[in-house]
Structure formats: C-alpha cells, structure tokens
C-alpha atoms as a PDB file:
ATOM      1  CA  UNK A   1      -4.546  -2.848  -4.817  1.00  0.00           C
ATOM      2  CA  UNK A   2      -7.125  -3.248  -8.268  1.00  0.00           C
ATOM      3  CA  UNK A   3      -5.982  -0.118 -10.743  1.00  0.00           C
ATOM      4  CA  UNK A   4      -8.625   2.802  -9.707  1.00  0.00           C
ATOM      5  CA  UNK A   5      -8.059   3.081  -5.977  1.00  0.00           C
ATOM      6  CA  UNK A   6      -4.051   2.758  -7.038  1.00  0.00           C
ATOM      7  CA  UNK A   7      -4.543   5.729  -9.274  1.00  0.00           C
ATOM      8  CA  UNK A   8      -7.188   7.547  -7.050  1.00  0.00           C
ATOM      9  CA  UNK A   9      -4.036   7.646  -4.325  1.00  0.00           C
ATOM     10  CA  UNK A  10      -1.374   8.592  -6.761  1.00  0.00           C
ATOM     11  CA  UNK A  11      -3.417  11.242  -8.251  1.00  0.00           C
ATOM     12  CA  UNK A  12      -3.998  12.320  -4.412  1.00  0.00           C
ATOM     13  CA  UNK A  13      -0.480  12.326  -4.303  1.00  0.00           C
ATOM     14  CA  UNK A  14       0.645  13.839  -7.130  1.00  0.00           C
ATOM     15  CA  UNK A  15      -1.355  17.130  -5.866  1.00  0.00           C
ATOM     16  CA  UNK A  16      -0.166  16.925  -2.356  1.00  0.00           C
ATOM     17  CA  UNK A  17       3.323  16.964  -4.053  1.00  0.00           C
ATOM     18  CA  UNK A  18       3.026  19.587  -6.120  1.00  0.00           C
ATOM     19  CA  UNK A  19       1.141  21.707  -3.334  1.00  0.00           C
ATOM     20  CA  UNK A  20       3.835  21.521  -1.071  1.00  0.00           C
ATOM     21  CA  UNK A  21       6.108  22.782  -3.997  1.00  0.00           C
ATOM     22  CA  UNK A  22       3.689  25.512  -4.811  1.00  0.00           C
ATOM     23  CA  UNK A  23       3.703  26.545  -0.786  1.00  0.00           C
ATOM     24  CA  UNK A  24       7.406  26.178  -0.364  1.00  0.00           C
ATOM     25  CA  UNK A  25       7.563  28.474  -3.574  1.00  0.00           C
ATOM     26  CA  UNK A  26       5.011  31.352  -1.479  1.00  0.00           C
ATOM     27  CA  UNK A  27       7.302  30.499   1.259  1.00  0.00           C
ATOM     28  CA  UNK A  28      10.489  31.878  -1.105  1.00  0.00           C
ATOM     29  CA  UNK A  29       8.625  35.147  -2.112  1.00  0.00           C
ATOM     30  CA  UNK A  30       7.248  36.128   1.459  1.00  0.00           C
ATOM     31  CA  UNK A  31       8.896  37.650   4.399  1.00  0.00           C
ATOM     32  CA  UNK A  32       8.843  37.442   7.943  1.00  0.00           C
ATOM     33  CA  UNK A  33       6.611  34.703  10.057  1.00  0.00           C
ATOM     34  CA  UNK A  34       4.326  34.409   7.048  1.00  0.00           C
ATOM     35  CA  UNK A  35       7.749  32.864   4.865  1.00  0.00           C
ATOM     36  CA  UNK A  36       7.980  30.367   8.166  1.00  0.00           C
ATOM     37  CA  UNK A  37       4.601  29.171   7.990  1.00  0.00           C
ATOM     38  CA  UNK A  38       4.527  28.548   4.175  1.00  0.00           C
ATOM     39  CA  UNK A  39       7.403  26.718   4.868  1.00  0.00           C
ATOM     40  CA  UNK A  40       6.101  24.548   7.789  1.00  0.00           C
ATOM     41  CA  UNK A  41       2.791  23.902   5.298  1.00  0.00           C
ATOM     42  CA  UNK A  42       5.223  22.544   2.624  1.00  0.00           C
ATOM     43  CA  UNK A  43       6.561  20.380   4.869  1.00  0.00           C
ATOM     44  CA  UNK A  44       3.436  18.955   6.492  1.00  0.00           C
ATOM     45  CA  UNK A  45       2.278  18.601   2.752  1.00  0.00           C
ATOM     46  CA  UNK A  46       5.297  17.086   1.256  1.00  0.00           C
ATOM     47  CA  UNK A  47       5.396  14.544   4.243  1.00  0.00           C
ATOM     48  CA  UNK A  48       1.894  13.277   3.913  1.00  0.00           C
ATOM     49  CA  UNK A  49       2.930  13.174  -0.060  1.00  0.00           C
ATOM     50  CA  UNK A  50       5.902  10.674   0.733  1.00  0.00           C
ATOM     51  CA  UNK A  51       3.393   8.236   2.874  1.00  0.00           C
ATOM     52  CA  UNK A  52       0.222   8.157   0.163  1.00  0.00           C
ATOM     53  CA  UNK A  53       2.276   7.864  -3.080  1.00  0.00           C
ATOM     54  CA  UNK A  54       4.015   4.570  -1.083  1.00  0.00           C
ATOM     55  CA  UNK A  55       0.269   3.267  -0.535  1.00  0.00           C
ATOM     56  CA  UNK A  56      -0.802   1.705  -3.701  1.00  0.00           C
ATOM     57  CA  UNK A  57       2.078  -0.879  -2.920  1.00  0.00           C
ATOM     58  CA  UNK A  58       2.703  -1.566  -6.846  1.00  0.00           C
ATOM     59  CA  UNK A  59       6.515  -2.158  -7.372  1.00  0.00           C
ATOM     60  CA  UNK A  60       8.303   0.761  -7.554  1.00  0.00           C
ATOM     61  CA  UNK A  61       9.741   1.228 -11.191  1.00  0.00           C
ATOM     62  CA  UNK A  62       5.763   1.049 -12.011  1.00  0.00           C
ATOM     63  CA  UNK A  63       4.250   3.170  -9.044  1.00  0.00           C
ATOM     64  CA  UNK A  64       6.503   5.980  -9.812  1.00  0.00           C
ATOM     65  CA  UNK A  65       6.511   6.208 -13.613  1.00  0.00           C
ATOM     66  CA  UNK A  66       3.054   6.003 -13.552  1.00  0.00           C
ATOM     67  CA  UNK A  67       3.126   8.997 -10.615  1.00  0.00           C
ATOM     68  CA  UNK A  68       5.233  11.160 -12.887  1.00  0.00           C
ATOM     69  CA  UNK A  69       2.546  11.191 -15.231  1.00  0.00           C
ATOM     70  CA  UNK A  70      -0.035  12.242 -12.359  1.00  0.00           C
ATOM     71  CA  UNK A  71       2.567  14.673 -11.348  1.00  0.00           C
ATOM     72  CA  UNK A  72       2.868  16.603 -14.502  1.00  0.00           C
ATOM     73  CA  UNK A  73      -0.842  16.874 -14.731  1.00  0.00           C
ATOM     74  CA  UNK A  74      -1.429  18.168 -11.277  1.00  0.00           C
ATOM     75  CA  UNK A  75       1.973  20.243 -12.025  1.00  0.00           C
ATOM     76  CA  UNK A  76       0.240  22.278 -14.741  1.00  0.00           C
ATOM     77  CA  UNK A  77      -3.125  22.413 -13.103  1.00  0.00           C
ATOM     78  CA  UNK A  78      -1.811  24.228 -10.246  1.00  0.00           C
ATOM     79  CA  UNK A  79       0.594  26.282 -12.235  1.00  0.00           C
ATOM     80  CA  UNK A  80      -2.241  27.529 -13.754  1.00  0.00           C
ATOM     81  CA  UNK A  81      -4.303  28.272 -10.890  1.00  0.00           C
ATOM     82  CA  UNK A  82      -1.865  29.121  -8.529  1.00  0.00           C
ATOM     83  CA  UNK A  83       0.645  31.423 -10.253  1.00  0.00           C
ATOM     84  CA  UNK A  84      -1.189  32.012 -13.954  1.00  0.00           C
ATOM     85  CA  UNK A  85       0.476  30.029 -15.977  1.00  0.00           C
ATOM     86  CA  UNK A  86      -1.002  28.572 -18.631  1.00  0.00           C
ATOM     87  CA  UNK A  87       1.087  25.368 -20.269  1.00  0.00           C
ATOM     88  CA  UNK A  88       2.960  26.280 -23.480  1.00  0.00           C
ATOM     89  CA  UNK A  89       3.115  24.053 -26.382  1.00  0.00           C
ATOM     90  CA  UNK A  90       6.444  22.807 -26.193  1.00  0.00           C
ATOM     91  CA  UNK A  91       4.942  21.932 -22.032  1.00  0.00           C
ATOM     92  CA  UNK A  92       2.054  20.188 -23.836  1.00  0.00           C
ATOM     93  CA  UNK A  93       3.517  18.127 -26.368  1.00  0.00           C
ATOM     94  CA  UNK A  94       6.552  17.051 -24.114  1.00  0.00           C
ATOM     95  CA  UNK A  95       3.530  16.407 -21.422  1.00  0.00           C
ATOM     96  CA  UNK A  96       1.204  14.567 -23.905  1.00  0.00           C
ATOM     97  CA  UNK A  97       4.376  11.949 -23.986  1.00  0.00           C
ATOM     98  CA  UNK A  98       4.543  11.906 -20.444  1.00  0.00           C
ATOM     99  CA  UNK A  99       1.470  10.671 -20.501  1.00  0.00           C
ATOM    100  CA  UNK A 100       1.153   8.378 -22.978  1.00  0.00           C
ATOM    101  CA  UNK A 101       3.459   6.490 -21.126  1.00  0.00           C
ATOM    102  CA  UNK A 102       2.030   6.296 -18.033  1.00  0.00           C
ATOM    103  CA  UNK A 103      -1.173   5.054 -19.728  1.00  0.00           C
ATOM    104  CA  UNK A 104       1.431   2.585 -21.238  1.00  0.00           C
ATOM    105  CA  UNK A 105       2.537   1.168 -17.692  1.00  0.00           C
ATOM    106  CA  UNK A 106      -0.679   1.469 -16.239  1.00  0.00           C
ATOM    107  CA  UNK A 107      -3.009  -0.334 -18.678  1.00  0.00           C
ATOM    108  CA  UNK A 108      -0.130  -3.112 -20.865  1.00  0.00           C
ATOM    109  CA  UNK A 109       0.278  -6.405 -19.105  1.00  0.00           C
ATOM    110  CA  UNK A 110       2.815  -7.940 -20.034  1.00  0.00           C
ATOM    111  CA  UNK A 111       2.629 -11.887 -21.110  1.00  0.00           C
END
C-alpha cells in the first residue's frame, strides 16, 4: 500500500483508538446501564481499531512507530475536545519528538 492511503488508515486508526479510550474513560465516571453501554462502545471501537491499524500491511516495527505518532496527535485532539484539556508544554515538546520520528520512518528510505 503507496504512503497516503497507509497513513489515511493509520490516522483512521489512531482516532478509533483513542475514542474507544475516551468512551471506556465515560464508561469509568458513569453509573448504571449508561456505564455498560460506554463500555460496550469502547469495545466495538477498540475492535474495529485492532483490524484497520493491521490494514496498511507495512512491517510491523514501521506500521506501529509510525501509528504512535498518529496516536499522540489524535490523543491530544480529543483530549482537548472531549474532556478540555489543552496540551501542556512539556506534552508538546515531548510530542513534537514523537513526531519527528514518525516523519523519520515514514518518509527515509533506507539504501
């Protein structure tokens, strides 16, 4: 699979991942059937997670290290949304890294 559709799915991914987190999270702070059905949504979510980030079919020391890069984006974009926090700059500089290096395995072929 060429780079963008690779990334599309991983980006994909990386949200349904961190979704599932973020419901599984509501699921902790709510009571009664409404804690069950958070839970049952992280689930679903976190399943359909483990079958797109396998998609791309890169090998796997590459497909994930460039998903954890993904991953902490979509990590901070729904922490922000979702529960109101904003990213710190400690979170931002330790991200910016992060990042950098999945730029580093996406985009450097090696000789």
């Amino acid at each position: 699979m060429s780079i963008l559709p690779a990334l599309l799915m991983l980006t994909l991914a990386a949200f349904l991942e961190s979704g599932g987190d973020a419901l599984v999270r509501k699921g902790l702070g709510a009571g009664g059937v409404p804690r069950g059905l958070w839970f049952v949504a992280g689930a679903v979510t976190l399943f359909v997670y483990g079958v797109v980030v396998n998609l791309p079919g890169w090998d796997f020391g590459r497909l994930l290290g460039v998903y954890v890069a993904l991953f902490f984006v979509a990590a901070q974009i729904i922490a922000y949304f979702a529960f109101g926090q904003a990213p710190t700059p400690p979170i931002m500089a330790g991200g910016g890294l992060i990042v950098a290096g999945g730029l580093v395995m996406t985009f450097w072929r090696a000789g």
